[in-house]
C-alpha atoms as a PDB file:
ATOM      1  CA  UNK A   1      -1.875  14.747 -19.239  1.00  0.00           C
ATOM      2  CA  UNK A   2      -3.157  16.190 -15.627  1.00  0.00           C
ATOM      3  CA  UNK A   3      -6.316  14.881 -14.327  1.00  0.00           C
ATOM      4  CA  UNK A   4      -8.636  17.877 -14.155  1.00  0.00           C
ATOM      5  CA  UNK A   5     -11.864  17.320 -11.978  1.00  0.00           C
ATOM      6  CA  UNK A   6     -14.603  14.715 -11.312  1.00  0.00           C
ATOM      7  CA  UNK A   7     -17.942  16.316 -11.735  1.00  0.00           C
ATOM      8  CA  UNK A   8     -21.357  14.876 -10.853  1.00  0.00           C
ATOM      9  CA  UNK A   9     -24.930  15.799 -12.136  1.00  0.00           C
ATOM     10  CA  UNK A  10     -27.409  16.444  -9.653  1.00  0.00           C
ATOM     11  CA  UNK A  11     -31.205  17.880 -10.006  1.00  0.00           C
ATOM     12  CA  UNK A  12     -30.074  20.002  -6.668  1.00  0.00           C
ATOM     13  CA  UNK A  13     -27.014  21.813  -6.752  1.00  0.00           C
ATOM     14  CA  UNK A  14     -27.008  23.969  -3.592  1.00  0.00           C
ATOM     15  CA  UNK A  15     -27.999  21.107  -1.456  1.00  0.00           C
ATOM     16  CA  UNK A  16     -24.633  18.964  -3.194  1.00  0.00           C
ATOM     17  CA  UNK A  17     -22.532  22.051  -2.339  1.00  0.00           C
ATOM     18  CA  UNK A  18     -23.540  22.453   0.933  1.00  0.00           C
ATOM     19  CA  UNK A  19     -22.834  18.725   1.445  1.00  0.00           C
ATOM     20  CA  UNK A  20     -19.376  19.040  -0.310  1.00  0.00           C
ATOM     21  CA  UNK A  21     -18.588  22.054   1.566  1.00  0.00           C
ATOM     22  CA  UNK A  22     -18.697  20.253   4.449  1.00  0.00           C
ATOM     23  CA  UNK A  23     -17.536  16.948   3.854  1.00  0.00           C
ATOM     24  CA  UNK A  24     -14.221  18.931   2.318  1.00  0.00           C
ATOM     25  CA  UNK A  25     -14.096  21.677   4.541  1.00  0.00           C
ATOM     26  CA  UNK A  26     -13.710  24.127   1.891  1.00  0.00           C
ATOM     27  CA  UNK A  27     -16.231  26.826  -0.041  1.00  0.00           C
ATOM     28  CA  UNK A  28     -17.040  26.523  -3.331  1.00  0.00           C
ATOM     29  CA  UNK A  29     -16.469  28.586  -6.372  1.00  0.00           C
ATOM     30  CA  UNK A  30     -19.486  29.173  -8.189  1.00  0.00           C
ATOM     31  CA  UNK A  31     -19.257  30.714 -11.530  1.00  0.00           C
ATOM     32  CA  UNK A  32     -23.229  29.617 -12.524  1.00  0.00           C
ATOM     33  CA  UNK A  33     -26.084  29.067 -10.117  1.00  0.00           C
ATOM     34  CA  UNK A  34     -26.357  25.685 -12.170  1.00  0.00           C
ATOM     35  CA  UNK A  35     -22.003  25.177 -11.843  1.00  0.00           C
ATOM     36  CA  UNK A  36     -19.609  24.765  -8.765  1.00  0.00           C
ATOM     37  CA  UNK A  37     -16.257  24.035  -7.666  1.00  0.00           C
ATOM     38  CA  UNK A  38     -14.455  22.530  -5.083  1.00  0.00           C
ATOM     39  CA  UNK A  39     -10.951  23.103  -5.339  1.00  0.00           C
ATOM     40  CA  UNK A  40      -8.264  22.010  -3.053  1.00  0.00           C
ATOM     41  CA  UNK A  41      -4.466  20.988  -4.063  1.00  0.00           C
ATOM     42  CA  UNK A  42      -4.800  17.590  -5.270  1.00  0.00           C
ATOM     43  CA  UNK A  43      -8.030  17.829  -7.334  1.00  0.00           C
ATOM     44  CA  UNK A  44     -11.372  19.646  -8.130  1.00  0.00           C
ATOM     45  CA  UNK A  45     -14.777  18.501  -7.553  1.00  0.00           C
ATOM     46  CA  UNK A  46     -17.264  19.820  -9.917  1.00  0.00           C
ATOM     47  CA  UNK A  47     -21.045  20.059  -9.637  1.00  0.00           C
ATOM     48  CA  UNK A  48     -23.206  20.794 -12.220  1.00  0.00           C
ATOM     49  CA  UNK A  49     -27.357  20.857 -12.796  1.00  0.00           C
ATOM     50  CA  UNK A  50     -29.009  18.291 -14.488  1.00  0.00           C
ATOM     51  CA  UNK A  51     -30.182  21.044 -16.912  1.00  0.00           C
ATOM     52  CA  UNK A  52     -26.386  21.436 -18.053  1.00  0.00           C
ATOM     53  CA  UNK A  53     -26.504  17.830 -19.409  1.00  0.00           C
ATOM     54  CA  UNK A  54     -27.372  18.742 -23.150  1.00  0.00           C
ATOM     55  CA  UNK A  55     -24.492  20.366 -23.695  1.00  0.00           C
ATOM     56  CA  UNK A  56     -22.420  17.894 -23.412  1.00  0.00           C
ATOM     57  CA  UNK A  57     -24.903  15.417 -25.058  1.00  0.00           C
ATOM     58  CA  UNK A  58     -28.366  14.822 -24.372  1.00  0.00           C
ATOM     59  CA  UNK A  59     -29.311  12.075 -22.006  1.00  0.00           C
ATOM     60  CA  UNK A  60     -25.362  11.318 -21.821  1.00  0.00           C
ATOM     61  CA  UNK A  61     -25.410  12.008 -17.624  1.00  0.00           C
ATOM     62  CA  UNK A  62     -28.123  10.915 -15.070  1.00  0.00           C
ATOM     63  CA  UNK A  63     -28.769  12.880 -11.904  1.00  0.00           C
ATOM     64  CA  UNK A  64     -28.736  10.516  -8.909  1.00  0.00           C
ATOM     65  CA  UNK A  65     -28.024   7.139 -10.676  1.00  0.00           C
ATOM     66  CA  UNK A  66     -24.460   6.178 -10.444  1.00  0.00           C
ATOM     67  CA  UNK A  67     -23.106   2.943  -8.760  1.00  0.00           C
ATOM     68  CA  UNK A  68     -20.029   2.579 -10.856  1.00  0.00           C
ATOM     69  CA  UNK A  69     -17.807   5.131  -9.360  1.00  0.00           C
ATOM     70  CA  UNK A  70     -16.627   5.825  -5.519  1.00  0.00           C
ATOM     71  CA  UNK A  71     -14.950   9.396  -4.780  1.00  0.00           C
ATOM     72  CA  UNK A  72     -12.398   8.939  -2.372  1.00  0.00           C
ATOM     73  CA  UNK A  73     -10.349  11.445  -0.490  1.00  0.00           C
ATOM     74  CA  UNK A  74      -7.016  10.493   1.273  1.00  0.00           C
ATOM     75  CA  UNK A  75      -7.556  12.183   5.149  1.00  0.00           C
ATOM     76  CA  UNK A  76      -5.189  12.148   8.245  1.00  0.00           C
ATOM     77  CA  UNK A  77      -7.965  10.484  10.729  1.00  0.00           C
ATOM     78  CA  UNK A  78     -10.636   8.679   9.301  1.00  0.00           C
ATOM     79  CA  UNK A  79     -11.977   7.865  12.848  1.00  0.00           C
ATOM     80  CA  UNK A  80     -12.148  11.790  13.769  1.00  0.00           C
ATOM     81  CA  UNK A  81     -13.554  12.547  10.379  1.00  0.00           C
ATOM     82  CA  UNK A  82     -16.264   9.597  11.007  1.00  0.00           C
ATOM     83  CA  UNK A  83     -16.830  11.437  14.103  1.00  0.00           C
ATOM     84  CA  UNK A  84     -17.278  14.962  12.183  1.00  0.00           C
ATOM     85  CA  UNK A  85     -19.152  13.970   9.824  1.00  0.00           C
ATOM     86  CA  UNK A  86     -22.166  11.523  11.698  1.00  0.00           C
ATOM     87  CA  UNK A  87     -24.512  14.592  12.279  1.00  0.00           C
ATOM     88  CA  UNK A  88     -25.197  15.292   8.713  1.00  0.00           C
ATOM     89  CA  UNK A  89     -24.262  12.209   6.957  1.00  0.00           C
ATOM     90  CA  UNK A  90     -27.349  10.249   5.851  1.00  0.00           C
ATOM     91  CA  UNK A  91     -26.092   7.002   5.068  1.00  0.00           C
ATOM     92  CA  UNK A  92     -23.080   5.002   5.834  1.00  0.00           C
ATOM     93  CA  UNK A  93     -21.910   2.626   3.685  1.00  0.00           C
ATOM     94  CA  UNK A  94     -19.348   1.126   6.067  1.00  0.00           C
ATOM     95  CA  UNK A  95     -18.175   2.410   9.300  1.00  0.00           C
ATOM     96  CA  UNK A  96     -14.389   2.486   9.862  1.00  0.00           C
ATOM     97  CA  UNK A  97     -12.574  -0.329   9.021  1.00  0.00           C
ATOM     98  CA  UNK A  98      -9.043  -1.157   8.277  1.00  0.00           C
ATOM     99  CA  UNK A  99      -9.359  -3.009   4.607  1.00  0.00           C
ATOM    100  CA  UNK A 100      -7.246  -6.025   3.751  1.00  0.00           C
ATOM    101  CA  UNK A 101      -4.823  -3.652   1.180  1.00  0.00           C
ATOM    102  CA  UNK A 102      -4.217  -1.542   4.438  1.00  0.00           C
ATOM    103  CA  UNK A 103      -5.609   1.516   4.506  1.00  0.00           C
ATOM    104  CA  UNK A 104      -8.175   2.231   7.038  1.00  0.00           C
ATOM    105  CA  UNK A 105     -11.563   3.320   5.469  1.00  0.00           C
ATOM    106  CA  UNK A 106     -14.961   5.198   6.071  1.00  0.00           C
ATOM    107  CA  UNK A 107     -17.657   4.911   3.048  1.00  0.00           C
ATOM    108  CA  UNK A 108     -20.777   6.985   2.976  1.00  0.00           C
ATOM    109  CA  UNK A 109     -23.375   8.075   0.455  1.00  0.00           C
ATOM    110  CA  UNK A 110     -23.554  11.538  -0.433  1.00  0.00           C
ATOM    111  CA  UNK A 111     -27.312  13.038  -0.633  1.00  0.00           C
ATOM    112  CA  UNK A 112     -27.804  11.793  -4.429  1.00  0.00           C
ATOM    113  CA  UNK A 113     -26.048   8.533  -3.284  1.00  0.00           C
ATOM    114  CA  UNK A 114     -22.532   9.071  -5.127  1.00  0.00           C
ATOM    115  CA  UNK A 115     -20.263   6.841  -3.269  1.00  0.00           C
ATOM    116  CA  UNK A 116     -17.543   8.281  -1.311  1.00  0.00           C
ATOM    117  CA  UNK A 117     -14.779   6.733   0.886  1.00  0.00           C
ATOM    118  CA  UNK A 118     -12.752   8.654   3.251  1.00  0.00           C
ATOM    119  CA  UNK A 119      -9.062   6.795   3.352  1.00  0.00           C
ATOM    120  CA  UNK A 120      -5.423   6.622   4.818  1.00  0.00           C
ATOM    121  CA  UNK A 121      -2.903   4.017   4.580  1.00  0.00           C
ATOM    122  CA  UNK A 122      -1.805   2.685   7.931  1.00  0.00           C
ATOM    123  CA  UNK A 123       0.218  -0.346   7.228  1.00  0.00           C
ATOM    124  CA  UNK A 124       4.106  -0.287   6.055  1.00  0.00           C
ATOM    125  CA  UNK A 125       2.817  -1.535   2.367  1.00  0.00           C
ATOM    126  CA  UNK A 126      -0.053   0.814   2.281  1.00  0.00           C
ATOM    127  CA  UNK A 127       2.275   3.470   3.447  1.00  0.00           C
ATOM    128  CA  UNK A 128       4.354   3.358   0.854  1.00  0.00           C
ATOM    129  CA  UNK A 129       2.454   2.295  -1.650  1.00  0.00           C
ATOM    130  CA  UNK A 130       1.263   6.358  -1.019  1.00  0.00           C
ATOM    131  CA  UNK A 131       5.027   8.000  -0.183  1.00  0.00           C
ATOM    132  CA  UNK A 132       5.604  10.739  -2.977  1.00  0.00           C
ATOM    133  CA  UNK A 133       1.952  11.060  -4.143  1.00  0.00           C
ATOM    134  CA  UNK A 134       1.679  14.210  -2.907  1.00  0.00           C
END
């Protein structure tokens, strides 16, 4: 089994792309004005409309309400991307910090206020721990 893609339901998808776009650095694929991708090596980010959500199941996603789940993207500065990103980030979670497992750490709220942390290992154990994943 491969792990496929994360994909979250908003009520605005350009504004979550253009977001996305930046926050990744790359453009997204969009097959639907209400459907996009973000696709780099090590795993897809999906964004679909609200209106999609009854195919799947009515009521079974909720634009804008999740608290559960953080994305989080393995970078080689998190400092430098903190810097990058301050101009259009709205809300910061917590500003870099090196966390007690070891990797150093930058969390932020996208514009629907999905969770996302920004992440690399920097001690020997956290180093490691990350060797050979890719």
């Amino acid at each position: 089994m491969n792990f496929a893609s994360v994909r979250i339901i908003t009520d605005d998808v350009d504004r979550l792309v253009e977001f996305y776009e930046r926050v990744m650095g790359v453009s997204a694929e969009r097959p639907a004005a209400a459907f996009a991708e973000l696709v780099v090596p090590s795993c897809t980010l999906a964004i679909g409309h609200s209106h999609t959500v009854p195919l799947f199941g009515i009521g079974s996603a909720v634009a804008a309400d999740n608290r559960t789940v953080i994305l989080e993207f393995l970078v080689h500065d998190v400092d430098a991307e903190y810097e990058r990103l301050k101009p259009f980030v709205g809300e910061w979670v917590k500003e870099p910090t090196t966390m007690p497992w070891g990797n150093r750490a930058v969390l932020f709220r996208d514009p629907d206020g999905n969770l996302i942390n920004l992440f690399k290992p920097v001690t020997e154990e956290a180093i490691k721990r990350f060797s050979g994943r890719g």
